[in-house]
N, C-alpha and C. Protein backbone atom coordinates (compact mmCIF):
# COMPACT_ATOMS: atom_id res chain seq x y z
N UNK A 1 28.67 -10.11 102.20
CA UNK A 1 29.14 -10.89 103.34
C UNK A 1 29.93 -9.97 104.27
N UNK A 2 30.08 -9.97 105.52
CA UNK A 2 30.24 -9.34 106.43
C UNK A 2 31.84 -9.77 106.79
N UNK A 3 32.39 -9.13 107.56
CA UNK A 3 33.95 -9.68 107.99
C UNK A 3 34.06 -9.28 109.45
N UNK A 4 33.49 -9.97 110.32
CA UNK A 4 34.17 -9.75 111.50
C UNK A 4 35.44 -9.74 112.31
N UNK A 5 35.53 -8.06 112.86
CA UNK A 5 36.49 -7.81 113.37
C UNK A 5 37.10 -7.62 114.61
N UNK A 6 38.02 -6.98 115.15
CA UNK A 6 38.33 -6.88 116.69
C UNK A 6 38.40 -5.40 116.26
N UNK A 7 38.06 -4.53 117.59
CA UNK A 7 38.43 -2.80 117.38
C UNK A 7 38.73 -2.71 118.88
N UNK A 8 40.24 -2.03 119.00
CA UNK A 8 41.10 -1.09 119.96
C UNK A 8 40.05 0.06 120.20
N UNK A 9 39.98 0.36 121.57
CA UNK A 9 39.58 1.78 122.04
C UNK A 9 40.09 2.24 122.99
N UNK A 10 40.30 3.14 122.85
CA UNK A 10 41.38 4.04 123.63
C UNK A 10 41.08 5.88 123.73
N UNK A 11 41.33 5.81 125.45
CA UNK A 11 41.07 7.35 125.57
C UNK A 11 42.45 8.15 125.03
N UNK A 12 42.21 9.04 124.21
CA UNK A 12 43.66 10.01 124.16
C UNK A 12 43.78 10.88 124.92
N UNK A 13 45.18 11.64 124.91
CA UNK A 13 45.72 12.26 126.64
C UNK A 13 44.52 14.17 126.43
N UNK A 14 43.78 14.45 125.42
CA UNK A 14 43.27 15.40 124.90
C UNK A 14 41.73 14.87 125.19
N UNK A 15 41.14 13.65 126.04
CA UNK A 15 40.22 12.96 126.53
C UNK A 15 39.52 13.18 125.30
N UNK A 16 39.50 12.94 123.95
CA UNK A 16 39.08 12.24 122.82
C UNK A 16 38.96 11.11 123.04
N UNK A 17 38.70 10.04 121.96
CA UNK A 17 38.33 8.78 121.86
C UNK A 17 39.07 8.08 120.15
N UNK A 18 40.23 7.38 120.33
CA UNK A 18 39.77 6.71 119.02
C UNK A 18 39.35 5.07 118.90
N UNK A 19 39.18 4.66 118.19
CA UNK A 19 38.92 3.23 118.09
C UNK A 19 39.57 2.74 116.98
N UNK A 20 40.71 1.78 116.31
CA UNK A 20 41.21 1.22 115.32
C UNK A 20 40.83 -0.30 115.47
N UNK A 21 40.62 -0.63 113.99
CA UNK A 21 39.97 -1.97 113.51
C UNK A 21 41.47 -2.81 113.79
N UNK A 22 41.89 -3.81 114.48
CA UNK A 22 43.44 -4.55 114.51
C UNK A 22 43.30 -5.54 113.31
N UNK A 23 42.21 -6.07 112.55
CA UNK A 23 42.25 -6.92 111.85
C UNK A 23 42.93 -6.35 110.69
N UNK A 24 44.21 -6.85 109.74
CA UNK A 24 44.66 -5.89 108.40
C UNK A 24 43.96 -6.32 107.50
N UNK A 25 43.91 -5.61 106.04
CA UNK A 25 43.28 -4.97 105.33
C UNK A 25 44.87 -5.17 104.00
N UNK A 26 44.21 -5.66 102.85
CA UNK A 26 45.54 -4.78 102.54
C UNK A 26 45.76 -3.60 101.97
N UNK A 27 45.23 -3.20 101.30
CA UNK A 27 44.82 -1.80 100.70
C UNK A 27 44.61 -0.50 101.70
N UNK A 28 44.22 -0.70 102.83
CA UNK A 28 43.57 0.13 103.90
C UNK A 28 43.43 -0.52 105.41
N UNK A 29 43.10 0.76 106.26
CA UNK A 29 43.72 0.29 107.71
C UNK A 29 42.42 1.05 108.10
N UNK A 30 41.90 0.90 109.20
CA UNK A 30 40.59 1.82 109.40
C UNK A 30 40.41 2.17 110.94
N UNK A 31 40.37 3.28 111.49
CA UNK A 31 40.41 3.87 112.28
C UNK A 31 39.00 5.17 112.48
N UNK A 32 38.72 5.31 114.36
CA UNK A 32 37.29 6.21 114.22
C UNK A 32 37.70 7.40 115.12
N UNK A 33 37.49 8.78 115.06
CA UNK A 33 38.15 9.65 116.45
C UNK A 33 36.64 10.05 116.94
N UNK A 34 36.37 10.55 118.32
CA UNK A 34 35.14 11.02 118.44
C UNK A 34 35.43 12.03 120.16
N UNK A 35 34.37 12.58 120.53
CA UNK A 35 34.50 12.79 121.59
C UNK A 35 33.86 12.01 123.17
N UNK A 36 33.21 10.54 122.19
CA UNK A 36 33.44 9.88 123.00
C UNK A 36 33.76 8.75 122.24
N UNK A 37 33.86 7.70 122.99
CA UNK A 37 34.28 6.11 122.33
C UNK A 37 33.05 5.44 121.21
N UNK A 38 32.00 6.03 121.53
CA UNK A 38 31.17 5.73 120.26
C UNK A 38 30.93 6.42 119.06
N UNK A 39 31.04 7.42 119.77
CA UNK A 39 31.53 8.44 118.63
C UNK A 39 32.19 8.03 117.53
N UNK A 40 33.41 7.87 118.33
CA UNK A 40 34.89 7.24 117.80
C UNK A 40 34.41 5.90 116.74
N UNK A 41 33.20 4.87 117.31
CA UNK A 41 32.78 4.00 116.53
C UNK A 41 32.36 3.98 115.40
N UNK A 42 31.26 5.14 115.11
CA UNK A 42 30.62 5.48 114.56
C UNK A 42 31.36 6.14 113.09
N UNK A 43 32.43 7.48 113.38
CA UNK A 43 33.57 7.83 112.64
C UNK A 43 34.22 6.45 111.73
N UNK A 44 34.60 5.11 112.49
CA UNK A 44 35.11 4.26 111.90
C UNK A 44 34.80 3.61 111.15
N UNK A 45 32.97 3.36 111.42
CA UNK A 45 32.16 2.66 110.09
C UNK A 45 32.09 3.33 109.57
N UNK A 46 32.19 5.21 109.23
CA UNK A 46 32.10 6.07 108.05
C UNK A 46 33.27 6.01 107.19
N UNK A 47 34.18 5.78 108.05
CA UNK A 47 35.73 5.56 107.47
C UNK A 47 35.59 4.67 106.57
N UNK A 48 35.04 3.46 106.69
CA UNK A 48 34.99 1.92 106.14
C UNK A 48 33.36 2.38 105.02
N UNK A 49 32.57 2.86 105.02
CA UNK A 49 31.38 3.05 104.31
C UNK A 49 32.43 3.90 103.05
N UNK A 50 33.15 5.39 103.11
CA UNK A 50 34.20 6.04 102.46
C UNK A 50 34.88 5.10 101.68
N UNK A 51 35.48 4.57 102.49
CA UNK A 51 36.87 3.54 101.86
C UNK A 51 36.29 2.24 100.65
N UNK A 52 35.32 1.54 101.18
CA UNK A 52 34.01 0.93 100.34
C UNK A 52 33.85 2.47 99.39
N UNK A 53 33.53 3.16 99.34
CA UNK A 53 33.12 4.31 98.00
C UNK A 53 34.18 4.13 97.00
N UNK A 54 35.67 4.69 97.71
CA UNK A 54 36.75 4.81 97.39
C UNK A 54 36.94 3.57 96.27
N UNK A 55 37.47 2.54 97.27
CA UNK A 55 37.98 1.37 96.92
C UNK A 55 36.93 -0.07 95.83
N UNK A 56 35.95 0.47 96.23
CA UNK A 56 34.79 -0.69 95.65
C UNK A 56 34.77 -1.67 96.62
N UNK A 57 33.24 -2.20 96.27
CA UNK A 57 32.69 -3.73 97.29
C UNK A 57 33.72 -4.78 97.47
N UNK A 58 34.53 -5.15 96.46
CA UNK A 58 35.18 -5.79 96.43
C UNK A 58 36.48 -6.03 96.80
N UNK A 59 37.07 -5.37 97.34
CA UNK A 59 38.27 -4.54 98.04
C UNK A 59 38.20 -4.37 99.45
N UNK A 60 36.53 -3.41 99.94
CA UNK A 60 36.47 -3.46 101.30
C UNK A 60 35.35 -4.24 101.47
N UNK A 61 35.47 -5.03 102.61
CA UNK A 61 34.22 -6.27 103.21
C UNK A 61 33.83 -4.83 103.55
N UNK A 62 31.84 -5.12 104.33
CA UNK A 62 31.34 -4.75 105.24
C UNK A 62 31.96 -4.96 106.39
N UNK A 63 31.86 -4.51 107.23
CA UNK A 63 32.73 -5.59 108.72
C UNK A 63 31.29 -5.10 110.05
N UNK A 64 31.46 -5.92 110.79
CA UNK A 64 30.87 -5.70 112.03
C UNK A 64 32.06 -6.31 113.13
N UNK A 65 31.40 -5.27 114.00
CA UNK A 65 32.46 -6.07 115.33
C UNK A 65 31.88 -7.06 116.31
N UNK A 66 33.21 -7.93 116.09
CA UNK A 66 33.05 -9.74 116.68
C UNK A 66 33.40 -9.33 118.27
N UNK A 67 34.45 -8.25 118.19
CA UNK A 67 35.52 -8.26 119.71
C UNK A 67 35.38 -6.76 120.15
N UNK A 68 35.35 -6.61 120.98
CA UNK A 68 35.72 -4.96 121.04
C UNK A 68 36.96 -5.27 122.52
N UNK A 69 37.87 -4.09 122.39
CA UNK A 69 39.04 -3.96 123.31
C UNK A 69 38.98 -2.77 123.91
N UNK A 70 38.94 -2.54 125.44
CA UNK A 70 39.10 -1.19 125.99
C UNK A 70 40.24 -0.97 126.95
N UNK A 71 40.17 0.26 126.78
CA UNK A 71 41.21 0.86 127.83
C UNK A 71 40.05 1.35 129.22
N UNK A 72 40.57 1.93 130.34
CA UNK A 72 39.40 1.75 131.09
C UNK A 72 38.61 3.37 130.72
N UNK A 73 39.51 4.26 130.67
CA UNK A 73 38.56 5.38 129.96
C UNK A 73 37.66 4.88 129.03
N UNK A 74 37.91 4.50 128.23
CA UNK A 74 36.91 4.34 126.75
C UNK A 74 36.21 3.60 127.25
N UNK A 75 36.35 2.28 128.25
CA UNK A 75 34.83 1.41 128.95
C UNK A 75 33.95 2.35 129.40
N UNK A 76 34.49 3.03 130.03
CA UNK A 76 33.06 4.08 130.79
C UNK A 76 32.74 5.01 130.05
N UNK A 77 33.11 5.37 128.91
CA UNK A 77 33.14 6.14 127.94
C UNK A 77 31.73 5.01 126.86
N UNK A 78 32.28 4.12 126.70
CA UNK A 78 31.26 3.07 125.40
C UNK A 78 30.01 2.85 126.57
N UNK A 79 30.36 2.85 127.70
CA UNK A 79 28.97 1.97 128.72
C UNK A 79 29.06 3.03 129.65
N UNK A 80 28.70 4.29 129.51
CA UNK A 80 28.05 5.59 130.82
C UNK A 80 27.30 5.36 131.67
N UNK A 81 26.57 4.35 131.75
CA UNK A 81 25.37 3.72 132.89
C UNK A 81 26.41 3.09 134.23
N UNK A 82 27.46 2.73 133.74
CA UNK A 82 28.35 2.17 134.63
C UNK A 82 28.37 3.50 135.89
N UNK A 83 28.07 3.10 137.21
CA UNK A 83 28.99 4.48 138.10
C UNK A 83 30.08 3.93 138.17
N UNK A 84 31.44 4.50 138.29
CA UNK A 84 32.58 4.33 138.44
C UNK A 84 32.64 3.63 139.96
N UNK A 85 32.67 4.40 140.79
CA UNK A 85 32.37 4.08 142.09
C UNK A 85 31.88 2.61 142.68
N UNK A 86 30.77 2.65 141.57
CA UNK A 86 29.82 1.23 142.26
C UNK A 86 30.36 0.19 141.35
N UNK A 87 31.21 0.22 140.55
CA UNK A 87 31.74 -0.25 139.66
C UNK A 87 33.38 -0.99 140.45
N UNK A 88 33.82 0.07 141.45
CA UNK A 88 34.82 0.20 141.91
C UNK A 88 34.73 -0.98 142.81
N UNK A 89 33.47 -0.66 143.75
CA UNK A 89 33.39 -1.95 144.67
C UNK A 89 33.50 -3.37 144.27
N UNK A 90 32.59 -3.28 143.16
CA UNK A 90 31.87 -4.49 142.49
C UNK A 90 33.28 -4.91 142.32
N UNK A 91 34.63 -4.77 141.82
CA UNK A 91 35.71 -4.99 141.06
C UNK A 91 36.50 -5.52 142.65
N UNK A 92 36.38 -4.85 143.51
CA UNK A 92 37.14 -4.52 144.88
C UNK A 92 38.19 -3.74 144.68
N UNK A 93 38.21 -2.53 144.40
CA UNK A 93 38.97 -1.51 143.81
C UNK A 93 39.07 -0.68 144.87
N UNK A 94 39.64 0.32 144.96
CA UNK A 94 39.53 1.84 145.33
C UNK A 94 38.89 2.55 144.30
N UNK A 95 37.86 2.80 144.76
CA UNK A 95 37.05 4.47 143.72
C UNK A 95 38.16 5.02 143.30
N UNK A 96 38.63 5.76 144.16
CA UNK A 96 39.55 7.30 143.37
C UNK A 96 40.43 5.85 142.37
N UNK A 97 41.34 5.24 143.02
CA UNK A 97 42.37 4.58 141.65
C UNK A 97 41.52 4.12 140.48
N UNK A 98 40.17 4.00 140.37
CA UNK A 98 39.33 3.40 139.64
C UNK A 98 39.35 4.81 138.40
N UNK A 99 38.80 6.14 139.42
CA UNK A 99 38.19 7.33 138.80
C UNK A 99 39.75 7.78 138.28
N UNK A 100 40.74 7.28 138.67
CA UNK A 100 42.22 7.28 137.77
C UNK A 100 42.45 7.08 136.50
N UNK A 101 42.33 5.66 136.42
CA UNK A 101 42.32 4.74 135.66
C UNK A 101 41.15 5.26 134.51
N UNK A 102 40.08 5.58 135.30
CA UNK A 102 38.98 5.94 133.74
C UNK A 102 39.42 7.86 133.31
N UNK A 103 40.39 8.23 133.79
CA UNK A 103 40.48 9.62 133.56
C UNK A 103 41.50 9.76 132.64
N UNK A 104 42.49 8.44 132.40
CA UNK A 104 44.10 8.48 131.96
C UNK A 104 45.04 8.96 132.94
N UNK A 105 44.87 9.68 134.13
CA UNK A 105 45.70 10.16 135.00
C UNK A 105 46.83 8.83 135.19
N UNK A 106 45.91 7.46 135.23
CA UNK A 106 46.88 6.32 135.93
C UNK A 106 46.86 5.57 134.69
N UNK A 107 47.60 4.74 134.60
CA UNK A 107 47.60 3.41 134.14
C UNK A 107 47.38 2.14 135.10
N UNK A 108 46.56 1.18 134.77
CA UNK A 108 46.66 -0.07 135.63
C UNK A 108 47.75 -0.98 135.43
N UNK A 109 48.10 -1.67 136.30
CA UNK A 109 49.23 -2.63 136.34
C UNK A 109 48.86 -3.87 135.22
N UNK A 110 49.20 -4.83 135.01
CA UNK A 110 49.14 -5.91 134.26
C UNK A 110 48.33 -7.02 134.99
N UNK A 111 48.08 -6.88 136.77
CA UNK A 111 47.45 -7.22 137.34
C UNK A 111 45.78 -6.92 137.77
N UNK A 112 46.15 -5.75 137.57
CA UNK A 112 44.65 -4.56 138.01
C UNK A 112 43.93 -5.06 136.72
N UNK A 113 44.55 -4.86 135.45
CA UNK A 113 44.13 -5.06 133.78
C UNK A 113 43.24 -6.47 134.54
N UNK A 114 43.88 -7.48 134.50
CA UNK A 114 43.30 -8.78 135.17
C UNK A 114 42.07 -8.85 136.35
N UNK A 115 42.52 -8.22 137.13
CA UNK A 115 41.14 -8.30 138.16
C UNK A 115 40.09 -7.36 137.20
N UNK A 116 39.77 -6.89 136.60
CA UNK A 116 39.06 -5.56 135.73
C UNK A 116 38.57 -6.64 134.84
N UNK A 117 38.87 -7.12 133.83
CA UNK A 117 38.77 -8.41 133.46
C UNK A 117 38.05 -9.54 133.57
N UNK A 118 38.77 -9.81 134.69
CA UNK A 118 37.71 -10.89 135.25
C UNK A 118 36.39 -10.79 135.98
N UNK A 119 36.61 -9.45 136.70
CA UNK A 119 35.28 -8.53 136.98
C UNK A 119 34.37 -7.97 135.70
N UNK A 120 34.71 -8.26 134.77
CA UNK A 120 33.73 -8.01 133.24
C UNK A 120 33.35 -9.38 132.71
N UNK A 121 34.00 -9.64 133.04
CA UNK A 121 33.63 -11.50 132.42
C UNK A 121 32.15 -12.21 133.60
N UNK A 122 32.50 -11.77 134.65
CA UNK A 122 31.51 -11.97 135.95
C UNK A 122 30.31 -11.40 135.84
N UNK A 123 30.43 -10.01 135.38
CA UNK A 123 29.45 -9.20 135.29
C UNK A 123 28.78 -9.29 134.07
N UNK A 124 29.57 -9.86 133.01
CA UNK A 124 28.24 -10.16 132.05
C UNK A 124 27.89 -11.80 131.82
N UNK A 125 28.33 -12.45 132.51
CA UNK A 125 27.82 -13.97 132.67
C UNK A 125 26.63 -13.50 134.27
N UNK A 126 26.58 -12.82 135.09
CA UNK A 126 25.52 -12.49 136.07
C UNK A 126 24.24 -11.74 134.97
N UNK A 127 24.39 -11.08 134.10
CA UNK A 127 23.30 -10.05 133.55
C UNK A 127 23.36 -11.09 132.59
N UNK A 128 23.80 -11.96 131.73
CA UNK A 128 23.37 -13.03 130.97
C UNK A 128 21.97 -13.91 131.83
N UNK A 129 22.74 -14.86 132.79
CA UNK A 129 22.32 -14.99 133.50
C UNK A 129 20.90 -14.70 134.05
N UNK A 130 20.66 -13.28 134.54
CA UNK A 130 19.62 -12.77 135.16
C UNK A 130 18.35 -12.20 133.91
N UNK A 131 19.08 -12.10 132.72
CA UNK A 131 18.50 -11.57 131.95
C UNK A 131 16.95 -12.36 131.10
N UNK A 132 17.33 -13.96 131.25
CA UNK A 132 17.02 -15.15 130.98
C UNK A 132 15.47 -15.32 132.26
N UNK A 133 16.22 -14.35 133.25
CA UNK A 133 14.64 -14.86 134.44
C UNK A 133 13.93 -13.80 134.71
N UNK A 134 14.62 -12.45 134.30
CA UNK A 134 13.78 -11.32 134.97
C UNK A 134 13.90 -10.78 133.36
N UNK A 135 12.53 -9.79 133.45
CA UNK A 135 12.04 -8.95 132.08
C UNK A 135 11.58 -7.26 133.14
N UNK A 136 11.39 -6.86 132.10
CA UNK A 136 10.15 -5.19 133.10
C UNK A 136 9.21 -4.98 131.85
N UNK A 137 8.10 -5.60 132.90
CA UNK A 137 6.82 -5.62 132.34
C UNK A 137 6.02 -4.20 132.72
């Protein structure tokens, strides 16, 4: 049986990647580093496949992820198809504060976090949405 979880991702100031599982554990805590954010994913189910060796089936669930959490580096980092730029508009951003924000140079406000947000929530209820009427045949 599987245990779905939530996983943190986050760019570090060394533009690494880690990702930590927030759901606890009690025995173990599970965390992924990479040089990019999937990377970083990938590291974390080895962590958890290890820890399962370590610990036995019974100790560690399988887990898959229910939630995932980003910082804005690690978004463009997990989803590279994104341009920053066209990404920027779509949001009503400034590019450069955008190309900030995905570099670690900036942090976003508690507000920006929100419009970013709600501009991801938009953007995948539109590609839900569109996905349902258009195919490529």
């Amino acid at each position: 049986m599987k245990k779905s979880v939530t996983v943190s991702f986050e760019m570090q100031e060394a533009g690494s990647f880690s990702c930590i599982v927030e759901d606890e554990f009690d025995k173990f805590g599970l965390i992924g580093y990479g040089k990019t954010a999937r990377e970083a994913e990938a590291d974390m189910f080895t962590a958890a496949e290890e820890t399962r060796e370590d610990l036995g089936a019974d100790e560690v669930p399988e887990i898959e992820i229910g939630f995932r959490k980003f910082d804005v580096g690690s978004f463009f980092s997990y989803y590279p198809f994104f341009n920053i730029t066209q990404f920027a508009k779509f949001v009503g951003m400034n590019a450069t504060q955008m190309r900030q924000y995905a570099s670690g140079a900036r942090r976003p406000t508690k507000q920006k976090k929100n419009q970013l947000n709600a501009a991801i929530r938009q953007l995948s209820e539109t590609l839900l949405s569109d996905s349902r009427a258009l195919s490529i045949d």
